[in-house]
Every structure is written in C-alpha cells, then in structure tokens.
C-alpha atoms as a PDB file:
ATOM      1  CA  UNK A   1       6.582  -5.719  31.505  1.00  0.00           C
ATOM      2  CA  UNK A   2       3.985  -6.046  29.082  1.00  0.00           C
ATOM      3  CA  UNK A   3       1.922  -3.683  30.061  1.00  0.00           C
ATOM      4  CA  UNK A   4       4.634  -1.144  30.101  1.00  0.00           C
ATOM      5  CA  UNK A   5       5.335  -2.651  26.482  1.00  0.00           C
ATOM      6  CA  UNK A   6       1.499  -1.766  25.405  1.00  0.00           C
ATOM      7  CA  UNK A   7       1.046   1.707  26.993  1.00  0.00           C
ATOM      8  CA  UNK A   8       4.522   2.653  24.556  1.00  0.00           C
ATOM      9  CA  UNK A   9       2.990   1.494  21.874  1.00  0.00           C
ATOM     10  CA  UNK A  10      -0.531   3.300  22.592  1.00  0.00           C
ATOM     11  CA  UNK A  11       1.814   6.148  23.116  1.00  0.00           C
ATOM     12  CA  UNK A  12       3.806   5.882  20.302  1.00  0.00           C
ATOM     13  CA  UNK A  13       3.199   7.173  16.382  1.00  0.00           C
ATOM     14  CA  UNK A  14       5.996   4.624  15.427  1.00  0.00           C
ATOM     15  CA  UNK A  15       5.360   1.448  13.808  1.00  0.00           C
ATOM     16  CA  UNK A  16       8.169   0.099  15.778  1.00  0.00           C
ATOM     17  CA  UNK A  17       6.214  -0.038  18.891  1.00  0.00           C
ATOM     18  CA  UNK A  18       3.412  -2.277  16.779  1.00  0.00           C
ATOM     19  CA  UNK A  19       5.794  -4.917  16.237  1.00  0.00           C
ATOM     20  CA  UNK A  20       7.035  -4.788  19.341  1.00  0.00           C
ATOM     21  CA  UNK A  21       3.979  -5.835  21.005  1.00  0.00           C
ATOM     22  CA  UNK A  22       3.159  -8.277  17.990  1.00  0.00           C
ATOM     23  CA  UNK A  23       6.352  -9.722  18.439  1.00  0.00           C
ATOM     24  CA  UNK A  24       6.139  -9.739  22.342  1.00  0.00           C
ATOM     25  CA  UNK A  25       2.949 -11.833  22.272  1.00  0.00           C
ATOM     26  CA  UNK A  26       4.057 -14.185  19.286  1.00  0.00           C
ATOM     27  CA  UNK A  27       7.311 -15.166  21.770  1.00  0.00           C
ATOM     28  CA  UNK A  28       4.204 -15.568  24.749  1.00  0.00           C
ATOM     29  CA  UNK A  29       2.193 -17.638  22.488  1.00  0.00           C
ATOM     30  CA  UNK A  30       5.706 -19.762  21.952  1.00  0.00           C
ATOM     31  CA  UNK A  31       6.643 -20.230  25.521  1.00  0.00           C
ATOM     32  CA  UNK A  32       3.204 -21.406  26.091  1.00  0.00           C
ATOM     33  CA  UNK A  33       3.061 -24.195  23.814  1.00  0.00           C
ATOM     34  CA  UNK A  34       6.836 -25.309  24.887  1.00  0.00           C
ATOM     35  CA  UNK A  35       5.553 -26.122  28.229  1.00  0.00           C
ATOM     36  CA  UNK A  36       2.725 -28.008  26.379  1.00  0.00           C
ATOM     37  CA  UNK A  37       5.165 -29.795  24.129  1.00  0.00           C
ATOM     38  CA  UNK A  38       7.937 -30.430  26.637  1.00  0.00           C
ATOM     39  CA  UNK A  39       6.326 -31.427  29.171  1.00  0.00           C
ATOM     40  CA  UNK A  40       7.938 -34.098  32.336  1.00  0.00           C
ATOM     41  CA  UNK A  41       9.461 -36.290  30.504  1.00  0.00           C
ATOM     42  CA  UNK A  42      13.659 -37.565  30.008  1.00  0.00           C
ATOM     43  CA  UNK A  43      16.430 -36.390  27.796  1.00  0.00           C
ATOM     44  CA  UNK A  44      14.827 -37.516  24.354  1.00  0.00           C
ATOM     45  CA  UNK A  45      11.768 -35.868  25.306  1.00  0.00           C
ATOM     46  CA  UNK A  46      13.648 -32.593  26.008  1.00  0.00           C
ATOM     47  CA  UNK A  47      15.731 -32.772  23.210  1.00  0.00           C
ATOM     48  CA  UNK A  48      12.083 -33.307  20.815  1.00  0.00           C
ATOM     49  CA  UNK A  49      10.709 -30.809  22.603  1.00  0.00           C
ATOM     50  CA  UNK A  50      13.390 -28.020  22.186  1.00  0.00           C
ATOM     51  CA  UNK A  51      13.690 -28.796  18.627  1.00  0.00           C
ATOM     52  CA  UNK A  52       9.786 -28.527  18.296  1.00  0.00           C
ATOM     53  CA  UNK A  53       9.902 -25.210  19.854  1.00  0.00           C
ATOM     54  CA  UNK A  54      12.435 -23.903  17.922  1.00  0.00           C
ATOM     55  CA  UNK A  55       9.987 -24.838  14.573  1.00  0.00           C
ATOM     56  CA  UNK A  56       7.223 -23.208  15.945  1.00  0.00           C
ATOM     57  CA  UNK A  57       9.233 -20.191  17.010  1.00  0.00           C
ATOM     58  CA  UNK A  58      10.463 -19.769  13.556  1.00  0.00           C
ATOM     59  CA  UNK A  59       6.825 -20.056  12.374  1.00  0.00           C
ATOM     60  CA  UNK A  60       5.178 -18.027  14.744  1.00  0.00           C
ATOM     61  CA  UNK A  61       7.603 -15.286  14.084  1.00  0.00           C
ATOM     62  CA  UNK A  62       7.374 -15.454   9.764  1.00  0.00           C
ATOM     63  CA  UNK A  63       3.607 -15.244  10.335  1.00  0.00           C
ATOM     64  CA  UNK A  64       3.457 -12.532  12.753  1.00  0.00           C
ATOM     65  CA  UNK A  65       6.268 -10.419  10.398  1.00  0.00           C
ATOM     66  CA  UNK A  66       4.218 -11.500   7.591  1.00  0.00           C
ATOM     67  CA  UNK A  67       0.753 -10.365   9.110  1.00  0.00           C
ATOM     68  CA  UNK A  68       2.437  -6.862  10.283  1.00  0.00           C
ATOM     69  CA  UNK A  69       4.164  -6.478   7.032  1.00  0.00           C
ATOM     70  CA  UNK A  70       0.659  -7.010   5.592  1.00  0.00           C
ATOM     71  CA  UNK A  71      -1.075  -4.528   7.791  1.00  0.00           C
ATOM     72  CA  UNK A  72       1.321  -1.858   7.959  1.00  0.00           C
ATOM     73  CA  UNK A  73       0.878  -2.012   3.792  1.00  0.00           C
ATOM     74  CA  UNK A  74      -2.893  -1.432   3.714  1.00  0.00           C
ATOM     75  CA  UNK A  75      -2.849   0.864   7.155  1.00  0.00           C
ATOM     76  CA  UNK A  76      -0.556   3.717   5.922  1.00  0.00           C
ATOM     77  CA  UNK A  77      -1.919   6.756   4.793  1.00  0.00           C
ATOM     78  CA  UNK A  78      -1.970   7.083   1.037  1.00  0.00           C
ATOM     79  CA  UNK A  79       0.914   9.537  -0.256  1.00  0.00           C
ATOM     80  CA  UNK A  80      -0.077  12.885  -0.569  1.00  0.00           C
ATOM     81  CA  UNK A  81      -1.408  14.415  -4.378  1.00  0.00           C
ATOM     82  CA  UNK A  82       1.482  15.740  -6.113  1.00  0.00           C
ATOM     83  CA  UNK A  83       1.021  19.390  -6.244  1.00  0.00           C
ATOM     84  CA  UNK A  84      -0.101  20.049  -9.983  1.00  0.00           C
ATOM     85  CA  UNK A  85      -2.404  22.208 -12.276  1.00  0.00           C
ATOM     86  CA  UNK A  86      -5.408  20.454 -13.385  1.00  0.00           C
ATOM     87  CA  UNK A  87      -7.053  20.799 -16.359  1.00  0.00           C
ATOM     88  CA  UNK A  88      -9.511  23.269 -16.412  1.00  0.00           C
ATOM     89  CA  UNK A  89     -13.054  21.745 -16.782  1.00  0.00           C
ATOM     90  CA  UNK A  90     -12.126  18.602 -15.663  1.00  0.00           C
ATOM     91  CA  UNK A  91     -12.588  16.683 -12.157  1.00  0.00           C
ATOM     92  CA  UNK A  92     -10.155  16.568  -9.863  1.00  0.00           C
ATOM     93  CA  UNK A  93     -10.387  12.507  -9.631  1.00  0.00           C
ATOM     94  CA  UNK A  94     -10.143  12.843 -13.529  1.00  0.00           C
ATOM     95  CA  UNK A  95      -7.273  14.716 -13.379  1.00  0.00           C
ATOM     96  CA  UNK A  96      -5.281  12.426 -11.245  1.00  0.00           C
ATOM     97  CA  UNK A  97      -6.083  10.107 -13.832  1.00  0.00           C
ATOM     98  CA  UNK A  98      -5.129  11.901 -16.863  1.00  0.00           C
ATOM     99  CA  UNK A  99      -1.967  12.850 -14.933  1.00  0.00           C
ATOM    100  CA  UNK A 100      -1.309   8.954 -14.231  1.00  0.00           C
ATOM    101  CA  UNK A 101      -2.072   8.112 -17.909  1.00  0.00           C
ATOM    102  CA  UNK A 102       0.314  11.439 -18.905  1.00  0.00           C
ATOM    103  CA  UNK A 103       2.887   9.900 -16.767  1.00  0.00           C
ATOM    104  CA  UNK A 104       2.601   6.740 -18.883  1.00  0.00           C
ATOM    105  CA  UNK A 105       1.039   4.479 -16.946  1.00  0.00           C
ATOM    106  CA  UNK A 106      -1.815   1.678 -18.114  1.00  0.00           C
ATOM    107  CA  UNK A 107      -5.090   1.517 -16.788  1.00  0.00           C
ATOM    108  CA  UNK A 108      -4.314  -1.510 -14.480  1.00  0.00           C
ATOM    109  CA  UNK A 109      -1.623   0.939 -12.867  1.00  0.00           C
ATOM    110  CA  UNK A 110      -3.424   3.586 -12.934  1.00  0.00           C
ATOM    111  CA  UNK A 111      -6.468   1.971 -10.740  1.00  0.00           C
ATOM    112  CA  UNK A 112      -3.949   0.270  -8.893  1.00  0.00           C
ATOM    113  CA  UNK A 113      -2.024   3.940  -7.875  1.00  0.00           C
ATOM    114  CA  UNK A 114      -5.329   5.381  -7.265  1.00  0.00           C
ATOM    115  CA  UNK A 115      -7.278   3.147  -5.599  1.00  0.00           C
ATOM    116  CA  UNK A 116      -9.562   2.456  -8.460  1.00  0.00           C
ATOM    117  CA  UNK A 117     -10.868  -0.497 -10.507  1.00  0.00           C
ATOM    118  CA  UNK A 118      -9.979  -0.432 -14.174  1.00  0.00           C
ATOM    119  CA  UNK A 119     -13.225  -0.326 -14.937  1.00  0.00           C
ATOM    120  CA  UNK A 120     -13.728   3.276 -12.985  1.00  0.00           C
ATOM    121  CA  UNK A 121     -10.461   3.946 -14.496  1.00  0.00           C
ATOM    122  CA  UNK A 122     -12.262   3.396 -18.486  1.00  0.00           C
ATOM    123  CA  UNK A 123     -15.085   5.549 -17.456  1.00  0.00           C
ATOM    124  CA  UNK A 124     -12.805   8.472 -16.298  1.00  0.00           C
ATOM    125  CA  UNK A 125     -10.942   7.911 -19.435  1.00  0.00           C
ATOM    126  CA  UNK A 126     -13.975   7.938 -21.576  1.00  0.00           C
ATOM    127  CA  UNK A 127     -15.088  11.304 -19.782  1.00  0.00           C
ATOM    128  CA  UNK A 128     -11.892  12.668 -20.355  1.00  0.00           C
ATOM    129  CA  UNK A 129     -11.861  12.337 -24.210  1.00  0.00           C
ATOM    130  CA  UNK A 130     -15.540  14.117 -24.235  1.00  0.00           C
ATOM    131  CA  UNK A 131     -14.608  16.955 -22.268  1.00  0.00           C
ATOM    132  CA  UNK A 132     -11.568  17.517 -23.956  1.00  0.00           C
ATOM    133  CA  UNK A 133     -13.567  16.852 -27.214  1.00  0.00           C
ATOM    134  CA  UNK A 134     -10.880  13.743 -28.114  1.00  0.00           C
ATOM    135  CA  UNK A 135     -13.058  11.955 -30.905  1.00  0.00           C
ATOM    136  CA  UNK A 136     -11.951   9.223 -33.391  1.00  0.00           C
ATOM    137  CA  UNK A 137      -9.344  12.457 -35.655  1.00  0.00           C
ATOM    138  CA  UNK A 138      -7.960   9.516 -37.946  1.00  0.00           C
ATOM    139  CA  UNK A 139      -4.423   7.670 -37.348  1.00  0.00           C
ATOM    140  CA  UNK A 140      -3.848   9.586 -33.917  1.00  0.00           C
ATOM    141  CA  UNK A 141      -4.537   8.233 -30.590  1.00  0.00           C
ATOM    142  CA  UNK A 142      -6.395  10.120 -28.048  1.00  0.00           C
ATOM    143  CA  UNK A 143      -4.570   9.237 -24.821  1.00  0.00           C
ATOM    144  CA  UNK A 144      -1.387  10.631 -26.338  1.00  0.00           C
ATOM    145  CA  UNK A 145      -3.914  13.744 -27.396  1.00  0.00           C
ATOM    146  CA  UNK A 146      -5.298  13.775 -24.231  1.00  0.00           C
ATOM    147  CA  UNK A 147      -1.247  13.215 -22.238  1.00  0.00           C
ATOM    148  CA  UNK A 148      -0.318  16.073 -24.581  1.00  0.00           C
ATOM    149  CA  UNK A 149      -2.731  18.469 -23.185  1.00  0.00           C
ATOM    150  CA  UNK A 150      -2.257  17.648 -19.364  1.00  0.00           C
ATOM    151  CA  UNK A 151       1.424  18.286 -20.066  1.00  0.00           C
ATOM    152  CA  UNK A 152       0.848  21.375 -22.202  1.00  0.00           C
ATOM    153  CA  UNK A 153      -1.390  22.945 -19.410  1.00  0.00           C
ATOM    154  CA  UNK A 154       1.508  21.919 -16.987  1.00  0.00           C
ATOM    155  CA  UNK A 155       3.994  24.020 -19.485  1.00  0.00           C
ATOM    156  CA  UNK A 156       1.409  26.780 -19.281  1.00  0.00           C
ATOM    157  CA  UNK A 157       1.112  27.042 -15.471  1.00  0.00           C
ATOM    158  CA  UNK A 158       4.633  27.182 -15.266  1.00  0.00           C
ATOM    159  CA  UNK A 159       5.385  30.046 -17.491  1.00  0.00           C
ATOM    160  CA  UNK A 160       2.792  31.611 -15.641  1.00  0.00           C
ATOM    161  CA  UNK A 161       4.313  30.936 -12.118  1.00  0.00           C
ATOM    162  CA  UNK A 162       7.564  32.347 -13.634  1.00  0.00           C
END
C-alpha cells in the first residue's frame, strides 16, 4: 500500500499527495513505538500503553502538520509580478520596490514581499531618489515624491492603453 501511496504522490502536482505520504509514515512511526511501549504485559500495562500511544499520536501528527505546513510555505513558487509599467530609467528590481513603497508599504514589508533584506531594500530606495533626481526640496518627503511618480507613470500608461 505504501508504495502505491508514494508513486501517487511522485505522480501527483497536488500537495495533497505530500501529506499523504507524510502523514502515512508519521501513523508507521506511531504503530512502531506502540508495540515498543505496549509490549506483553496485563491490563494496566495495556491500558498505559494505549494512553501513551494516543500522546504520541497526537504529537507525531502536530509535528508532521507543523513541518508540512512549514515546507509547503517556503516551497511554493513566489506569486507572479503584477503586470505594471515601470518607470522608465529605472531597474526592474527597483521598480518592484518603488511599486511596494507606492502601495504603502515600509521597508520591513517591502523586503519581506520581495525577498529582500531592508538593508537591500535602503539601497534601492536611495537609488531611486537619484535617478529620479529626489533631493532634500524642503518640507516634502521624497518617498511620497517618488510614490507620486510611479503612480503618475501608471496614470500615463493607461491613457495610453486607452
């Protein structure tokens, strides 16, 4: 049966056949250790025994949920770019950022949605502001300068479509 269990899964794009298996072996790994614990012994043995397994079934199945949970989180593919004009001159990394930091997000979210550390995130941000010539202009803040003109290119591209 398990073998029939594993060349589904190796079949199979679904994650459901992934936690079968993990599930499958985590119920093996169980059964095994209940003959440990059990073993030939009277009723009050038994009755320690079943309970014992029953701990160690709930355990063995929170870890193995929480390990597949886990790596099903870091295995996916990352989403797909939204579909959107960049602006001209800048890269296209730095555009994803200016487009995170447009949508309103703060650096911590926006290395966090991209993969990045804040730090990378500063240095794209810094970059930004030169190439769209963002200096110190008094009272006004640049990442609302620099939002401003992601979303006005956006405004542009779309009259243009139109």
């Amino acid at each position: 049966m398990l073998a029939a269990l594993v060349a589904w899964a190796a079949s199979s794009p679904d994650r459901v056949a992934v936690r079968v298996i993990a599930f499958t072996w985590a119920a093996a790994a169980v059964v095994l250790l209940s003959v440990g614990i059990a073993g030939p012994t009277v009723e009050r043995q038994l009755t320690l025994g079943i309970v014992a397994v029953a701990v160690v079934t709930v355990g063995v199945l929170a870890a193995t949920a929480a390990g597949l949970a886990r790596y099903e989180h870091w295995s996916h593919a990352p989403a797909p770019r939204p579909v959107t004009a960049g602006v001209p001159g800048l890269s296209p990394r730095e555009n994803d950022v200016l487009a995170a930091m447009a949508g309103g997000a703060t650096n911590a979210a926006i290395a966090g949605e991209l993969f990045l550390s804040e730090r990378t995130v500063e240095q794209h941000l810094r970059s930004i502001f030169d190439k769209l010539d963002l200096g110190d202009h008094g009272g006004s803040n640049r990442r609302v300068r620099a939002a401003a003109t992601w979303w006005q290119h956006q405004d542009s591209d779309r009259a243009a479509e139109a």
